[in-house]
PDB file of N, CA and C in Angstrom:
ATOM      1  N   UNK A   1       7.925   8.176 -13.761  1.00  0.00           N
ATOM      2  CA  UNK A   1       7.745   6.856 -13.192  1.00  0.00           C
ATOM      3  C   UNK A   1       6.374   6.332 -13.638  1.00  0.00           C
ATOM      4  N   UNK A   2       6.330   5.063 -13.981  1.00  0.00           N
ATOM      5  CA  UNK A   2       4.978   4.289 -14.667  1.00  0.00           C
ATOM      6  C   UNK A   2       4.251   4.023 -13.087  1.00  0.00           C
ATOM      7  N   UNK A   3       2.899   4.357 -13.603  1.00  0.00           N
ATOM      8  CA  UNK A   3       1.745   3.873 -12.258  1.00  0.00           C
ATOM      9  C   UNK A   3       2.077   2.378 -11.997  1.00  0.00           C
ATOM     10  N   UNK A   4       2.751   1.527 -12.402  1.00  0.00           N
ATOM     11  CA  UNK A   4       3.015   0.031 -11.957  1.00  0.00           C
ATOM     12  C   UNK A   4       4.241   0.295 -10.982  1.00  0.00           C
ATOM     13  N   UNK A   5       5.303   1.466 -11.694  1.00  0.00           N
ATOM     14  CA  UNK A   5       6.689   1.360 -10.344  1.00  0.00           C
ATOM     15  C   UNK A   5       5.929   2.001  -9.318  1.00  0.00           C
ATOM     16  N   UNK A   6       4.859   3.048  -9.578  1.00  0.00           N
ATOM     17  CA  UNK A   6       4.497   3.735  -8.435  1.00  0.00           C
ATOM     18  C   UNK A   6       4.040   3.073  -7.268  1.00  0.00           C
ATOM     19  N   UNK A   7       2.862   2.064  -7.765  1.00  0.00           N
ATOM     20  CA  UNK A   7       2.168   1.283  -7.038  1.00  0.00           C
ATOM     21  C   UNK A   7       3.348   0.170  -6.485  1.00  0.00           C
ATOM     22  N   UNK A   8       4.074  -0.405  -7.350  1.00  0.00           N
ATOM     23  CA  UNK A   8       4.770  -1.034  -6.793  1.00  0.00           C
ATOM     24  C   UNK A   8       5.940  -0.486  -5.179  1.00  0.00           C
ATOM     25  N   UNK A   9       6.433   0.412  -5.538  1.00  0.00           N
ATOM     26  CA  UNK A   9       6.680   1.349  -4.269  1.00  0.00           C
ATOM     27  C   UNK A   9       5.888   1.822  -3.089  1.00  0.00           C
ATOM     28  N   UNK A  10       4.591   1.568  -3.562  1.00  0.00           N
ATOM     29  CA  UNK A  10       3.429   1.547  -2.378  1.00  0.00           C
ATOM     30  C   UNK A  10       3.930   0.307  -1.453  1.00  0.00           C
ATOM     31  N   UNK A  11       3.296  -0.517  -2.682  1.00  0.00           N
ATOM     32  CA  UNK A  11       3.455  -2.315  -2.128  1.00  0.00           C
ATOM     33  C   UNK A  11       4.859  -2.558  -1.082  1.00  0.00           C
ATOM     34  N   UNK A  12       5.999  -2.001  -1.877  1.00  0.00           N
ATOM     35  CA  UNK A  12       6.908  -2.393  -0.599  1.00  0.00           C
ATOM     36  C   UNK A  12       7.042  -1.781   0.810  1.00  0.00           C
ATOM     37  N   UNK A  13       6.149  -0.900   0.778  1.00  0.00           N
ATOM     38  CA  UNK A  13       6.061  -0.074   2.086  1.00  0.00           C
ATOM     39  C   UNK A  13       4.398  -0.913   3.016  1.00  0.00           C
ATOM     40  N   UNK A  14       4.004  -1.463   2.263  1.00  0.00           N
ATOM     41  CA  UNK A  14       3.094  -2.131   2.564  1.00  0.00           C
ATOM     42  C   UNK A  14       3.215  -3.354   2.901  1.00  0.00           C
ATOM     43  N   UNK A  15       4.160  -3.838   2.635  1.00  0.00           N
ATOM     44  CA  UNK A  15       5.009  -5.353   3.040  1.00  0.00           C
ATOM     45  C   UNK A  15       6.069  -4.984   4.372  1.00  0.00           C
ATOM     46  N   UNK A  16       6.199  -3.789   4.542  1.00  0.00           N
ATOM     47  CA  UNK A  16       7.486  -3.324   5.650  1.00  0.00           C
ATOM     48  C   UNK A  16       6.283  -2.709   6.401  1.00  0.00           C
ATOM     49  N   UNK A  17       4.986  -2.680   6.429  1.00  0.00           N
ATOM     50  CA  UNK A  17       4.192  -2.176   7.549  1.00  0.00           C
ATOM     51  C   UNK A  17       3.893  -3.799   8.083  1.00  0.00           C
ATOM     52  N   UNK A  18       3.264  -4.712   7.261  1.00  0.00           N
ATOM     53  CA  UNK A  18       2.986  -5.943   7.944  1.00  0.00           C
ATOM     54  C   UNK A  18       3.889  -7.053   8.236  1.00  0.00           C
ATOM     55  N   UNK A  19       5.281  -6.888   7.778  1.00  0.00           N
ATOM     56  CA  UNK A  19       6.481  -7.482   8.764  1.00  0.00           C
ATOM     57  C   UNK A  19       6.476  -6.891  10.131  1.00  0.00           C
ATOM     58  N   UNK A  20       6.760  -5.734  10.402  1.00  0.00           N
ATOM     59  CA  UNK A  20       6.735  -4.615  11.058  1.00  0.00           C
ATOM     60  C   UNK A  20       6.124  -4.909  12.798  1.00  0.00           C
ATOM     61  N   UNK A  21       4.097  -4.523  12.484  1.00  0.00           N
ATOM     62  CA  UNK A  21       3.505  -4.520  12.876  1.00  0.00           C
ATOM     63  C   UNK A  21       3.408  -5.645  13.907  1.00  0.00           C
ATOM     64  N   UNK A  22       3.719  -5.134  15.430  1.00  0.00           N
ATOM     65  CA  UNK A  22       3.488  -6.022  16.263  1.00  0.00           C
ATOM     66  C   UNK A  22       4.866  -6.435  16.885  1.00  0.00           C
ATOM     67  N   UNK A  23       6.044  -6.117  16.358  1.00  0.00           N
ATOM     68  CA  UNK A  23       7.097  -6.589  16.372  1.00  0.00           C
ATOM     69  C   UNK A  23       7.800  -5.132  16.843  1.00  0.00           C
ATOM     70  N   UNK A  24       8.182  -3.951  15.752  1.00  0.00           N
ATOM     71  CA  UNK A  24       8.532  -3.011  16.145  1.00  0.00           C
ATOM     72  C   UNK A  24       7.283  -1.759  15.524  1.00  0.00           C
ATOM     73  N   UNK A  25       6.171  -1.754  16.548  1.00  0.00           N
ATOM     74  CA  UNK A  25       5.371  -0.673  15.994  1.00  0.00           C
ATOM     75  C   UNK A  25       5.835   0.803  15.430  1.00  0.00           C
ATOM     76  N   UNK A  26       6.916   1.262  15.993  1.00  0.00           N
ATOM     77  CA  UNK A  26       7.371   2.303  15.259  1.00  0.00           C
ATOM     78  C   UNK A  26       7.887   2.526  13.839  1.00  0.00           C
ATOM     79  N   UNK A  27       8.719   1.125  13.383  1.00  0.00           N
ATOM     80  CA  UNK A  27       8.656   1.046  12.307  1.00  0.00           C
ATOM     81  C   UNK A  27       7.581   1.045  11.288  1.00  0.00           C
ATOM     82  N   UNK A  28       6.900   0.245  11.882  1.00  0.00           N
ATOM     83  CA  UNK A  28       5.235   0.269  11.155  1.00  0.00           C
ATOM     84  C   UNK A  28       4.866   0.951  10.860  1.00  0.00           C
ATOM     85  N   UNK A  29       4.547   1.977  11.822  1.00  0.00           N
ATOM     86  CA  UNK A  29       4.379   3.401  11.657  1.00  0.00           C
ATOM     87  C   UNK A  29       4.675   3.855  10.717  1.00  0.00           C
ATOM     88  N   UNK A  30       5.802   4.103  10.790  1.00  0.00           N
ATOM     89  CA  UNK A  30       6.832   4.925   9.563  1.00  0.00           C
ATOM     90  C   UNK A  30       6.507   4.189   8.071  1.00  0.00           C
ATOM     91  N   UNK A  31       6.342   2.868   8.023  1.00  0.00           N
ATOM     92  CA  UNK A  31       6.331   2.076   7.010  1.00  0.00           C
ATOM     93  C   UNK A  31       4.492   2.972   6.482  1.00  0.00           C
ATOM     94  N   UNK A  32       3.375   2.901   7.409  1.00  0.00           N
ATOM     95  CA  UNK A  32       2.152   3.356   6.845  1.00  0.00           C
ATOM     96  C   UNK A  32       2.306   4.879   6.405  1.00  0.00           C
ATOM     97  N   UNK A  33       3.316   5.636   7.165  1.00  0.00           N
ATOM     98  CA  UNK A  33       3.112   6.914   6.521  1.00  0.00           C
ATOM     99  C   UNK A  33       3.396   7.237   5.874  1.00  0.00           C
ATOM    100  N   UNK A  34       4.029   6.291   5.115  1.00  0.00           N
ATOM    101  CA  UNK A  34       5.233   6.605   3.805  1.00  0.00           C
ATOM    102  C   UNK A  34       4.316   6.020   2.860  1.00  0.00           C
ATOM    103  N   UNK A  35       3.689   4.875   3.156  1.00  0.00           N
ATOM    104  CA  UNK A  35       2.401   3.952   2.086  1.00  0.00           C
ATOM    105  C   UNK A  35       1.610   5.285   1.984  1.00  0.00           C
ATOM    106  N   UNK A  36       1.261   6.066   2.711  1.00  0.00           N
ATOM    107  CA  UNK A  36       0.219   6.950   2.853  1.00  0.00           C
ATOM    108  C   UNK A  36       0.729   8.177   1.858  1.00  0.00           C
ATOM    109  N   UNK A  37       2.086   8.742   1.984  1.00  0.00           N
ATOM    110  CA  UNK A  37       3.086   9.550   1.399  1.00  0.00           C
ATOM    111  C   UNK A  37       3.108   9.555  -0.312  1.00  0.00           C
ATOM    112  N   UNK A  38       3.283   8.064  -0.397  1.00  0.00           N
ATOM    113  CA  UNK A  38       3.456   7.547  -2.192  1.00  0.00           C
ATOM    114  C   UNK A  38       2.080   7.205  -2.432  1.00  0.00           C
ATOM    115  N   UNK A  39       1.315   6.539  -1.890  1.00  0.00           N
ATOM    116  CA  UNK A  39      -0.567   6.779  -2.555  1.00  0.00           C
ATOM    117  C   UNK A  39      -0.840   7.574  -2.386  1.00  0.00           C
ATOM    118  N   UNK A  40      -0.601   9.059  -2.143  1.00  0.00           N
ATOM    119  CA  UNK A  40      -0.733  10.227  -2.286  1.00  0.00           C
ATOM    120  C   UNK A  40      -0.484  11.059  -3.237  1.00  0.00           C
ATOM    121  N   UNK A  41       0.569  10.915  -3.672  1.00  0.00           N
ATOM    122  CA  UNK A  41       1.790  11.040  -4.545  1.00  0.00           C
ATOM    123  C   UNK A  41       1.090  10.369  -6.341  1.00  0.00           C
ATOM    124  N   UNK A  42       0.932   9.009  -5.959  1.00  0.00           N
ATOM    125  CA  UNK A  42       0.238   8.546  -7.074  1.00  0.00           C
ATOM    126  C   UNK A  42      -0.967   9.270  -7.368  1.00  0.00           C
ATOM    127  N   UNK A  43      -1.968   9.124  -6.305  1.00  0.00           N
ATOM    128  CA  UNK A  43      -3.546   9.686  -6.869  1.00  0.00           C
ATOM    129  C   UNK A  43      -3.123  11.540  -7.690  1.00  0.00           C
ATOM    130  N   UNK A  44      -2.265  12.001  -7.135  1.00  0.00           N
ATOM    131  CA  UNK A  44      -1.587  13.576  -7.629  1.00  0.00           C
ATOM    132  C   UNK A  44      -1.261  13.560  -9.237  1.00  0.00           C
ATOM    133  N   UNK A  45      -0.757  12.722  -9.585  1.00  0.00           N
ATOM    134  CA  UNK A  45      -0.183  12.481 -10.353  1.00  0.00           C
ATOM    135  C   UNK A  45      -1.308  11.652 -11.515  1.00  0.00           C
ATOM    136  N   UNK A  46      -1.930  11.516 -11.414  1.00  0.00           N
ATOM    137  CA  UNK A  46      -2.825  10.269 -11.966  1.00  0.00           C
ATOM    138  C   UNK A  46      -3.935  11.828 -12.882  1.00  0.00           C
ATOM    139  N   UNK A  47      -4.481  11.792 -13.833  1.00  0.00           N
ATOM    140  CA  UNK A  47      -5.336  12.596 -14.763  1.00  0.00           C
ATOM    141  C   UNK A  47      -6.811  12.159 -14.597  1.00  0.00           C
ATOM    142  N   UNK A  48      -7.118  10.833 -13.979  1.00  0.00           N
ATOM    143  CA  UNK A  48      -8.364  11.014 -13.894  1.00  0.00           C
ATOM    144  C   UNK A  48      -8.942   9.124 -13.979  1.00  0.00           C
ATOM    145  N   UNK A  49     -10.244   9.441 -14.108  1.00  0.00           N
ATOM    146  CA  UNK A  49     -11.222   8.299 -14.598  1.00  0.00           C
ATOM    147  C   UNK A  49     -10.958   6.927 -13.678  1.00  0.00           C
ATOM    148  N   UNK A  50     -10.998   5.594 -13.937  1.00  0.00           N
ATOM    149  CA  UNK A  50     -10.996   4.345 -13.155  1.00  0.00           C
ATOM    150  C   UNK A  50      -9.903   4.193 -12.082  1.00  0.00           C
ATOM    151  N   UNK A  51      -8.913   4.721 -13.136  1.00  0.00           N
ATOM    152  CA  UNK A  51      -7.477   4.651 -12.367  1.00  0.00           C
ATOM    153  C   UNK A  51      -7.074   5.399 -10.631  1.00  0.00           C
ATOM    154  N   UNK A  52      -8.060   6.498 -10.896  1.00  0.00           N
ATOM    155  CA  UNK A  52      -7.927   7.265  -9.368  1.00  0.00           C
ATOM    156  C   UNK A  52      -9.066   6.829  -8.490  1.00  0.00           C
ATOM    157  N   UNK A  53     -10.586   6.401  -9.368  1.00  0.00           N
ATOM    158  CA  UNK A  53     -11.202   5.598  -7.831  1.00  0.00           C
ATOM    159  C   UNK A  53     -10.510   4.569  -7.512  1.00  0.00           C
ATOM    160  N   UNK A  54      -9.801   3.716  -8.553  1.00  0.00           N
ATOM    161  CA  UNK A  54      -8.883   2.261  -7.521  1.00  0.00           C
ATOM    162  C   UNK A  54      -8.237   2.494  -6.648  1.00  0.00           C
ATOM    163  N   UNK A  55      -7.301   3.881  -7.284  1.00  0.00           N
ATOM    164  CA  UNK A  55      -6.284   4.065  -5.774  1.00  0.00           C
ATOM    165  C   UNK A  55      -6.371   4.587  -4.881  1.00  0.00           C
ATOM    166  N   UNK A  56      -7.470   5.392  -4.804  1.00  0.00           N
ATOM    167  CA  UNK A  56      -8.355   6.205  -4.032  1.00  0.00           C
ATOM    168  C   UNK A  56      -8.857   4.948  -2.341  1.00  0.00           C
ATOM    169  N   UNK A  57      -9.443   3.689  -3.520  1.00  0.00           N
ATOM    170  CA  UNK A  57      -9.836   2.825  -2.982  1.00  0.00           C
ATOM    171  C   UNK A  57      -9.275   1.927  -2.049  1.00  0.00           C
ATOM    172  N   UNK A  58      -8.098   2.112  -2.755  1.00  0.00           N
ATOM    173  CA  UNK A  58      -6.592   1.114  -2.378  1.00  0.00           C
ATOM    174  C   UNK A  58      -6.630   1.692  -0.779  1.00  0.00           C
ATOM    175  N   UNK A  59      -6.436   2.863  -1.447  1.00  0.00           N
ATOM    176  CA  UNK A  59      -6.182   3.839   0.100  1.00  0.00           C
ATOM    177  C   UNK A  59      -7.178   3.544   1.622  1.00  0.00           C
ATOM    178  N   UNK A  60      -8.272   3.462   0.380  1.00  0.00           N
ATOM    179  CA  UNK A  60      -9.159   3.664   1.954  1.00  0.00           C
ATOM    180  C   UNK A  60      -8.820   2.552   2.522  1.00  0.00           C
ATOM    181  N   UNK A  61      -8.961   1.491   1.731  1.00  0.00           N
ATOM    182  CA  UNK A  61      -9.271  -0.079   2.588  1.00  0.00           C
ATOM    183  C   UNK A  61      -7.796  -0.042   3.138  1.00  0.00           C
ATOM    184  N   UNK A  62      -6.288   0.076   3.067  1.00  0.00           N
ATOM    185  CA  UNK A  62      -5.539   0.077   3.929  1.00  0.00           C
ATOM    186  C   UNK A  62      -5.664   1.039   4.924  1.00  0.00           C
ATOM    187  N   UNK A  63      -6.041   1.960   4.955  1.00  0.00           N
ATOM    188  CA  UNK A  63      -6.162   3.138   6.270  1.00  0.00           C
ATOM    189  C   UNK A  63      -7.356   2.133   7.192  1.00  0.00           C
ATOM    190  N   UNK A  64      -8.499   1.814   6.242  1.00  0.00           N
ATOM    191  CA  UNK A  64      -9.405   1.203   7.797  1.00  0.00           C
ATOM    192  C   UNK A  64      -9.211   0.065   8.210  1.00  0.00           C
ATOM    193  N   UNK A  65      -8.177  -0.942   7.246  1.00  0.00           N
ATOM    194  CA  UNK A  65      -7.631  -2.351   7.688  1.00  0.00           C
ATOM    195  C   UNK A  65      -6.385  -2.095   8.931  1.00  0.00           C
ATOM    196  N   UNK A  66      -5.885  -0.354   8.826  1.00  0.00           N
ATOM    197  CA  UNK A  66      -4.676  -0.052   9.952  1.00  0.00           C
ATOM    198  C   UNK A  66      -5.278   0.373  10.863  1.00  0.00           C
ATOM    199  N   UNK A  67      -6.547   0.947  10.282  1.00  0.00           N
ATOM    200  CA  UNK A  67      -6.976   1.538  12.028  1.00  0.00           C
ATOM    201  C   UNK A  67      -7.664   0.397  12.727  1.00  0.00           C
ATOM    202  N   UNK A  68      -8.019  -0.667  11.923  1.00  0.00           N
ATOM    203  CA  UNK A  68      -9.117  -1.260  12.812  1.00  0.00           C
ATOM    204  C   UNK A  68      -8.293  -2.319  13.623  1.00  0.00           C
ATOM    205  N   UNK A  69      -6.918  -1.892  13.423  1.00  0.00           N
ATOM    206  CA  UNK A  69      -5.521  -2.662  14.757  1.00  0.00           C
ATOM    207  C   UNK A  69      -5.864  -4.323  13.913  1.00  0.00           C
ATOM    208  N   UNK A  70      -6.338  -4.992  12.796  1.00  0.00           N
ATOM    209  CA  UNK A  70      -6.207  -6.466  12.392  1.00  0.00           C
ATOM    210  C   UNK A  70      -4.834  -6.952  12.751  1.00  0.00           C
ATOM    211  N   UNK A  71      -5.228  -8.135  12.755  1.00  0.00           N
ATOM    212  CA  UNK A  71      -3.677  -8.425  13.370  1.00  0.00           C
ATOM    213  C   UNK A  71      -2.948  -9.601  11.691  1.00  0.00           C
ATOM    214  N   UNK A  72      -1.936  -8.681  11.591  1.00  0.00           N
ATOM    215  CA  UNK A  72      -0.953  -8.668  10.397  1.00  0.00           C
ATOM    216  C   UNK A  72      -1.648 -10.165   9.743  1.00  0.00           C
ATOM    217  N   UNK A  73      -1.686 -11.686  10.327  1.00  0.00           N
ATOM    218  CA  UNK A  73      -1.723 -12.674   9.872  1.00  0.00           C
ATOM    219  C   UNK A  73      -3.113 -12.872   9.484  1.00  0.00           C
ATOM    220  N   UNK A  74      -4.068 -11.645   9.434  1.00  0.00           N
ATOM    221  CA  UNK A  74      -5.304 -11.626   8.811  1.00  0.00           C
ATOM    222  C   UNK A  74      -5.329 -11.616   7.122  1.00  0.00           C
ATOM    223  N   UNK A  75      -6.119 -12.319   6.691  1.00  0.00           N
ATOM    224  CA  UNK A  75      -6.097 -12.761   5.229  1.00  0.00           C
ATOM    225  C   UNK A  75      -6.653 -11.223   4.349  1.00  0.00           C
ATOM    226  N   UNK A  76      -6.821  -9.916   5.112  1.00  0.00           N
ATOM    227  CA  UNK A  76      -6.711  -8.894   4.636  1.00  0.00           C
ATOM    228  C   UNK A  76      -5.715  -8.430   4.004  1.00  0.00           C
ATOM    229  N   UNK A  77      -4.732  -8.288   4.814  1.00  0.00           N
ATOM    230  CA  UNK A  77      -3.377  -8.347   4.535  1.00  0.00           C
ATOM    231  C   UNK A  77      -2.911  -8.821   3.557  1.00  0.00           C
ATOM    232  N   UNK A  78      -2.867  -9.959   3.741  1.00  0.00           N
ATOM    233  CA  UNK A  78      -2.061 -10.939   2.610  1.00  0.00           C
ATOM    234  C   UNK A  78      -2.790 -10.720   1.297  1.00  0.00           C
ATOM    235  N   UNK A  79      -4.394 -10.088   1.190  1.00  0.00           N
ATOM    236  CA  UNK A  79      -4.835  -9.828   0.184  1.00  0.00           C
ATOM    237  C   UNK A  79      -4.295  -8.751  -0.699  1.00  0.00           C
ATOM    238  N   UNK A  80      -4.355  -7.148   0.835  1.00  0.00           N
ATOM    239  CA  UNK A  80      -3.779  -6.110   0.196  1.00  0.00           C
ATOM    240  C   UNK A  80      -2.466  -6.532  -0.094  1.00  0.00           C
ATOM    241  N   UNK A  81      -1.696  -7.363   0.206  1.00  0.00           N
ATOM    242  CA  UNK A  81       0.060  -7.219   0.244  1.00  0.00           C
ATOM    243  C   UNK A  81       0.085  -7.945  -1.425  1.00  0.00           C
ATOM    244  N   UNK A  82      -0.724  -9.166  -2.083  1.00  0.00           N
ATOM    245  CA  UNK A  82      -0.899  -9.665  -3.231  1.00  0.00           C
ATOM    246  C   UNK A  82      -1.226  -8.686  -4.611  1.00  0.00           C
ATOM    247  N   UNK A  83      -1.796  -7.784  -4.086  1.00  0.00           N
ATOM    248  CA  UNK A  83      -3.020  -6.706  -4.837  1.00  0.00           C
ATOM    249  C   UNK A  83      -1.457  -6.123  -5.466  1.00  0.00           C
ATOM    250  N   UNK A  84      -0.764  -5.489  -4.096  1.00  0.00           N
ATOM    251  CA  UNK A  84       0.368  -4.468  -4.788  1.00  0.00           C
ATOM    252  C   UNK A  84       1.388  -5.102  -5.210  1.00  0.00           C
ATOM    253  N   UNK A  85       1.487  -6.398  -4.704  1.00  0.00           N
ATOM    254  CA  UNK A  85       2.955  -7.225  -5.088  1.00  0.00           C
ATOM    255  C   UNK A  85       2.974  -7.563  -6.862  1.00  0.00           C
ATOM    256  N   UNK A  86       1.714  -6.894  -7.444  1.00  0.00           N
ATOM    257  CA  UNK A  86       1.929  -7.652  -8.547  1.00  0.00           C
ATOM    258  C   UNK A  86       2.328  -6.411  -9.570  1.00  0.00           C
ATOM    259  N   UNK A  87       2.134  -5.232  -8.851  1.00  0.00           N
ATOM    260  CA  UNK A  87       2.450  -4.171  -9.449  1.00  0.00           C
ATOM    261  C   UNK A  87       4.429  -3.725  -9.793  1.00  0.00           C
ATOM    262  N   UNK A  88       4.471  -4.508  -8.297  1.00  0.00           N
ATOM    263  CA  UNK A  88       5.865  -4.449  -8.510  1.00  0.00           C
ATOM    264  C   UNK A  88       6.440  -5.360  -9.194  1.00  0.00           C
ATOM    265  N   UNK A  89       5.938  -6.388  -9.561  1.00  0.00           N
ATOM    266  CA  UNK A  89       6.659  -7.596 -10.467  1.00  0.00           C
ATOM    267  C   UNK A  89       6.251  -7.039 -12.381  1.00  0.00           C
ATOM    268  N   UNK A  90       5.163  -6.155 -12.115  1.00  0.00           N
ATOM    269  CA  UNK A  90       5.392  -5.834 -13.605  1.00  0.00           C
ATOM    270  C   UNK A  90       6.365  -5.100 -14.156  1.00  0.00           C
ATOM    271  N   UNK A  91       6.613  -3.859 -12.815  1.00  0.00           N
ATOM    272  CA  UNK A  91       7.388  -3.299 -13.297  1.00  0.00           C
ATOM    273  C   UNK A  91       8.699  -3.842 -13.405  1.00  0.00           C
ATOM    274  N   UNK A  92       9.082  -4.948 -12.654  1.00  0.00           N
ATOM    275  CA  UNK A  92      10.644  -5.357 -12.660  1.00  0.00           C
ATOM    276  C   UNK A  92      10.478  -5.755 -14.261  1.00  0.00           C
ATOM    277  N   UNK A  93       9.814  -6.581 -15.227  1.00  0.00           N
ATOM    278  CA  UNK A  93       9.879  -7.084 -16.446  1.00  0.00           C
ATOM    279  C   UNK A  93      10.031  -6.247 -17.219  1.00  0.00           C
TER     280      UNK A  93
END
């Protein structure tokens, strides 16, 4: 799998945490641990250099944008949800 489907498979679990969130928290849940599961998965997989501090990075800023409870319609969000959405549109091409 190319680091664009990977990331992109992040992204949709990252779009199903901030539909989610607030509405049915358990889903949410499930939706971050699985984001947490596949950026895991990616950084494993990844050999080294720029590519693993980004996702490294990716990581952190969604773990402290989830813990710090923001509420979904924060322009965080919509930033991280843009960041990965574009990963998945490369790979669809």
């Amino acid at each position: 799998m190319t680091l664009s489907q990977q990331l992109g498979n992040v992204g949709s679990e990252v779009s199903r945490m901030i539909k989610w969130r607030g509405k049915d928290d358990a889903i949410a849940e499930r939706a971050f641990e699985r984001m947490l599961e596949l950026i895991d998965l990616t950084l494993q997989s990844q050999v080294g250099g720029s590519r693993l501090r980004e996702i490294a990075r990716a990581r952190e800023v969604l773990v402290q944008t989830w813990q710090s409870q923001v509420a979904t319609d924060n322009p965080a969000w919509e930033s991280l949800n843009r960041y990965f959405l574009q990963f998945a549109l490369i790979s669809n091409n």
